[in-house]
N, C-alpha and C. Protein backbone atom coordinates (compact mmCIF):
# COMPACT_ATOMS: atom_id res chain seq x y z
N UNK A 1 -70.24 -4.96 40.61
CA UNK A 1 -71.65 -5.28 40.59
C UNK A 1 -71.86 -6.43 41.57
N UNK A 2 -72.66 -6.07 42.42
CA UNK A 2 -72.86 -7.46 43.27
C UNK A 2 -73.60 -8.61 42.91
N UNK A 3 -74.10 -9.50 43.15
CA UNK A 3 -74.90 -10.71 43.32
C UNK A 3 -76.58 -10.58 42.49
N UNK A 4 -76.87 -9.68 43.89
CA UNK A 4 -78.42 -9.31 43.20
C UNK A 4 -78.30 -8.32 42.17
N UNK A 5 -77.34 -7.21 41.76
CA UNK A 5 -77.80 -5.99 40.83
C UNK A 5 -77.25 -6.85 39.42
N UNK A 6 -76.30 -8.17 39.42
CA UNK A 6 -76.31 -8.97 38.33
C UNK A 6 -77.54 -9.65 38.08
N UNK A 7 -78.24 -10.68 39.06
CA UNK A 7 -79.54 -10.89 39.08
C UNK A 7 -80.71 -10.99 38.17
N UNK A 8 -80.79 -9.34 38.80
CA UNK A 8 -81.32 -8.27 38.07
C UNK A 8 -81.43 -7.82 36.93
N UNK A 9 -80.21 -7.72 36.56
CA UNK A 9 -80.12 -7.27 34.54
C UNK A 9 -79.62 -9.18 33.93
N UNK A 10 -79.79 -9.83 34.55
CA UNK A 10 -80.10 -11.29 34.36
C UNK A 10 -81.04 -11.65 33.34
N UNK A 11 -82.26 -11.15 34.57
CA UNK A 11 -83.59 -11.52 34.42
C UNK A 11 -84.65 -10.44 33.08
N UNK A 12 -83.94 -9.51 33.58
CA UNK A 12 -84.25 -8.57 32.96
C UNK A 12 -83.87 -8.64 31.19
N UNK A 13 -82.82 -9.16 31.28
CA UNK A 13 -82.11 -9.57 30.11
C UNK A 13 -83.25 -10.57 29.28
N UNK A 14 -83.51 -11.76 30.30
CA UNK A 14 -84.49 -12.17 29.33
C UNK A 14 -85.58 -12.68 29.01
N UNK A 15 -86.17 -11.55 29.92
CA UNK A 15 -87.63 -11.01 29.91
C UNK A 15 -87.95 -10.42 28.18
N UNK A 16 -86.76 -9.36 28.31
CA UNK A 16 -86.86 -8.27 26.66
C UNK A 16 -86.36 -9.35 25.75
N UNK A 17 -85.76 -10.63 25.81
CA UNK A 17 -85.22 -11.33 24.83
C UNK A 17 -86.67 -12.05 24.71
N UNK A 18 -87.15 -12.95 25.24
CA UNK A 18 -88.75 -13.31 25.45
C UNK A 18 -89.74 -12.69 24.63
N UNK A 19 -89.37 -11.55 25.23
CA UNK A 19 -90.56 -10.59 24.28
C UNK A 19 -89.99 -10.15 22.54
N UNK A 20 -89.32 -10.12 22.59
CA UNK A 20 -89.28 -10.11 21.41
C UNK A 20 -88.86 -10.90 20.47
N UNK A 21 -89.17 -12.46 20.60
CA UNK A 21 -89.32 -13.64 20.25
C UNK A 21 -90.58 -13.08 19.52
N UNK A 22 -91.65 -12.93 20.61
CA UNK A 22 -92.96 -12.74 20.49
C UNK A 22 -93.19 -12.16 19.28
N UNK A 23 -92.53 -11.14 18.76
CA UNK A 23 -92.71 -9.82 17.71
C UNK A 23 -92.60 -10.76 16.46
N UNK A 24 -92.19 -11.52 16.40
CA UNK A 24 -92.02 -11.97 14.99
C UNK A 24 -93.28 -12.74 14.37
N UNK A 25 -93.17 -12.17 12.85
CA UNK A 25 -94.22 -12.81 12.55
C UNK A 25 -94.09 -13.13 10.76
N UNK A 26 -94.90 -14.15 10.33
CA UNK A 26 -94.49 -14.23 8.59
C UNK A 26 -95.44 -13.80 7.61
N UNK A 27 -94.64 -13.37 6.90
CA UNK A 27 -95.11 -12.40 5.71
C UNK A 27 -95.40 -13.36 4.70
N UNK A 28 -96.85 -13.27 3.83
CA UNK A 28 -96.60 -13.33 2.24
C UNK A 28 -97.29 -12.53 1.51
N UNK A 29 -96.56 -12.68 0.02
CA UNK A 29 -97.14 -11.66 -1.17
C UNK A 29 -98.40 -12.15 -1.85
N UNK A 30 -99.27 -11.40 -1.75
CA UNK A 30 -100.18 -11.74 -2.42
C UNK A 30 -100.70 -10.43 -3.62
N UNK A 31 -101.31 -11.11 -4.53
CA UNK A 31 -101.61 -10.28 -5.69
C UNK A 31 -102.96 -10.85 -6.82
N UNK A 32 -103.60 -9.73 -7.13
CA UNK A 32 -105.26 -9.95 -7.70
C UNK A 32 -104.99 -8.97 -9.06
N UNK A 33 -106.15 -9.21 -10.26
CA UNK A 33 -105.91 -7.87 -11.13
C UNK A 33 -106.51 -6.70 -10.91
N UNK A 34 -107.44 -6.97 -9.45
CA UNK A 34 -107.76 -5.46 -9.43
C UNK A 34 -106.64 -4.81 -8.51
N UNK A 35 -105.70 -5.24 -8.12
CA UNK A 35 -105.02 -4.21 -7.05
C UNK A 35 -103.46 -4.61 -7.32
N UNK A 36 -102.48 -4.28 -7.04
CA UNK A 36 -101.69 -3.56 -6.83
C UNK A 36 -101.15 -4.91 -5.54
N UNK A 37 -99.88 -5.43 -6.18
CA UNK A 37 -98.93 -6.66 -5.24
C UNK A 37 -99.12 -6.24 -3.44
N UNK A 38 -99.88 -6.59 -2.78
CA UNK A 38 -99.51 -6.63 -0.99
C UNK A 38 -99.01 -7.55 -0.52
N UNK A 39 -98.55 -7.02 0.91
CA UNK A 39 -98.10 -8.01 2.43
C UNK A 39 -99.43 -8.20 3.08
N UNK A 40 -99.61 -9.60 3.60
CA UNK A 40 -100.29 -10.05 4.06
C UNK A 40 -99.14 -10.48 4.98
N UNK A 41 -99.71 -9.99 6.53
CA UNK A 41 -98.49 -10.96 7.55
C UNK A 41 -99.23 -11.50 9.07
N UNK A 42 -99.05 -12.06 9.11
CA UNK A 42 -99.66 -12.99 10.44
C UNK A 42 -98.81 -12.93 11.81
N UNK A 43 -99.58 -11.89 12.66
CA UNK A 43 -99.14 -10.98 13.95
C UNK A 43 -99.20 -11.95 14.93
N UNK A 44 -98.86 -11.67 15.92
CA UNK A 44 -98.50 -12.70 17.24
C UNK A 44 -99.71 -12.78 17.55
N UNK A 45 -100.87 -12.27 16.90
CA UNK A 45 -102.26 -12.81 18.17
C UNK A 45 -102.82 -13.66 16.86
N UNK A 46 -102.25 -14.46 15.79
CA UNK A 46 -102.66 -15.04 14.89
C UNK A 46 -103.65 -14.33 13.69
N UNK A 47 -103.76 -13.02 13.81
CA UNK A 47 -104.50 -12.53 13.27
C UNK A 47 -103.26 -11.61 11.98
N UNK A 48 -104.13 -11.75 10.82
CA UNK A 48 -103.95 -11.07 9.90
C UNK A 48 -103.81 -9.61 9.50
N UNK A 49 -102.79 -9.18 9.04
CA UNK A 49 -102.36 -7.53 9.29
C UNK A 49 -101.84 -7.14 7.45
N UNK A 50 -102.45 -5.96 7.03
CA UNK A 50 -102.11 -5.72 5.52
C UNK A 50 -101.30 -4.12 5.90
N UNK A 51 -100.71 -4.07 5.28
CA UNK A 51 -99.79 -2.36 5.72
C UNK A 51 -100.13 -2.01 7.42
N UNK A 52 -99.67 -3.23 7.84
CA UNK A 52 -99.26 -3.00 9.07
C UNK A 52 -100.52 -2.44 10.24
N UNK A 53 -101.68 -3.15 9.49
CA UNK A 53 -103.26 -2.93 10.21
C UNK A 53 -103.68 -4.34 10.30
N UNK A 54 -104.04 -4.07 11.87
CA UNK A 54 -104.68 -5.45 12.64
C UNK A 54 -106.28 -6.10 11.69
N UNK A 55 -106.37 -6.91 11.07
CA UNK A 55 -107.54 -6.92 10.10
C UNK A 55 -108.62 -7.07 11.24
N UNK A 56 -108.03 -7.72 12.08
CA UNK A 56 -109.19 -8.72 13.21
C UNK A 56 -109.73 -9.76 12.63
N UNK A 57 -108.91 -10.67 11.46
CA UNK A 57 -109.35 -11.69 11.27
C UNK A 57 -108.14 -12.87 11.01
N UNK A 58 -108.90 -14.33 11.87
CA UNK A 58 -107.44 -14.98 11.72
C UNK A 58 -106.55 -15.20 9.98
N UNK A 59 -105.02 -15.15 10.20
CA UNK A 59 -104.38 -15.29 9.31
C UNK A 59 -105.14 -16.23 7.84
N UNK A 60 -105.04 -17.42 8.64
CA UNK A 60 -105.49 -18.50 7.51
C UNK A 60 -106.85 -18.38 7.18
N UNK A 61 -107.88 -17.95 7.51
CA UNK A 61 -108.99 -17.46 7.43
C UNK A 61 -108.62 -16.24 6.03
N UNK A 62 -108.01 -15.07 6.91
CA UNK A 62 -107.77 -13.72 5.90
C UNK A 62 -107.27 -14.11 4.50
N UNK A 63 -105.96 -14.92 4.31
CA UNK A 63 -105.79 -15.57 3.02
C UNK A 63 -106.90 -16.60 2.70
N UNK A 64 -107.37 -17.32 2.85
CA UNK A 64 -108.54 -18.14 2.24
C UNK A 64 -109.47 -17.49 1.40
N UNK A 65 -109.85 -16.49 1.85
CA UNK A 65 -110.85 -15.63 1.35
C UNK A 65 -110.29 -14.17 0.37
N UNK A 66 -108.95 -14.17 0.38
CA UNK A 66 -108.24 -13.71 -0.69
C UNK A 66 -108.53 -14.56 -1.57
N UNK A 67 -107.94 -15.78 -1.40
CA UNK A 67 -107.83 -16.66 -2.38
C UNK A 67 -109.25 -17.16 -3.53
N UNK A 68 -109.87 -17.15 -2.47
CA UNK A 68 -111.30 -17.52 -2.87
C UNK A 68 -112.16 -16.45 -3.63
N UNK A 69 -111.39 -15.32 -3.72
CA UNK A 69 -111.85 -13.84 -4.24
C UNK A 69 -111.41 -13.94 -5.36
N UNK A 70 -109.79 -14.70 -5.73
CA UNK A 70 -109.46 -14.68 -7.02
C UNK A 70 -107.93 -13.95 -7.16
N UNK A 71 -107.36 -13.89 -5.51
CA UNK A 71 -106.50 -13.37 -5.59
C UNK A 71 -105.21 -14.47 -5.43
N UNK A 72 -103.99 -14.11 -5.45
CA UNK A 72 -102.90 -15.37 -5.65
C UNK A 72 -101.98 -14.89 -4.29
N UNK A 73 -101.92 -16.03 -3.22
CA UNK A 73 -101.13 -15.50 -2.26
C UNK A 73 -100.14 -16.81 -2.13
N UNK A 74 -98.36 -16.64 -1.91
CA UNK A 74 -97.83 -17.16 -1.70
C UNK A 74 -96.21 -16.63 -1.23
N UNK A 75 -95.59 -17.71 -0.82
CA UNK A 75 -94.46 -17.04 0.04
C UNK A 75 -93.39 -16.69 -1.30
C-alpha cells in the first residue's frame, strides 16, 4: 500500500469513526397510569424521539411536559 492509498483509508477511517460518535444518544424510562412503560431518547439534533420517531420537539422540553401531564420519567 503506498503513502497516499494509506492516507486515504486514514482519513476515511475517521470520518466513519466521527460519525458515529454522532449516533449516540440517551435514553430514559418513563411511565403514566394511562399507558404502558416507554423510551423517551434524545437524538443528535437534541430533539426527542419515542419508538424511534423524531417528535420535533426538544428533549428537555418533550420530558417536561410528560412530567407536567403526570407522567414519571427517569433514568
Amino acid at each position: 500500500m503506498n503513502r497516499r492509498s494509506l492516507l486515504i483509508v486514514l482519513a476515511v477511517s475517521i470520518f466513519v469513526y466521527s460519525c458515529k460518535e454522532d449516533d449516540t444518544k440517551s435514553c430514559t424510562m418513563c411511565s403514566s397510569p394511562e399507558t404502558m412503560d416507554f423510551e423517551v431518547c434524545e437524538e443528535a439534533n437534541g430533539n426527542a424521539s419515542v419508538n424511534g420517531q423524531d417528535t420535533g420537539t426538544n428533549f428537555e422540553a418533550y420530558i417536561s411536559g410528560l412530567e407536567a401531564a403526570g407522567a414519571n420519567c427517569g433514568n
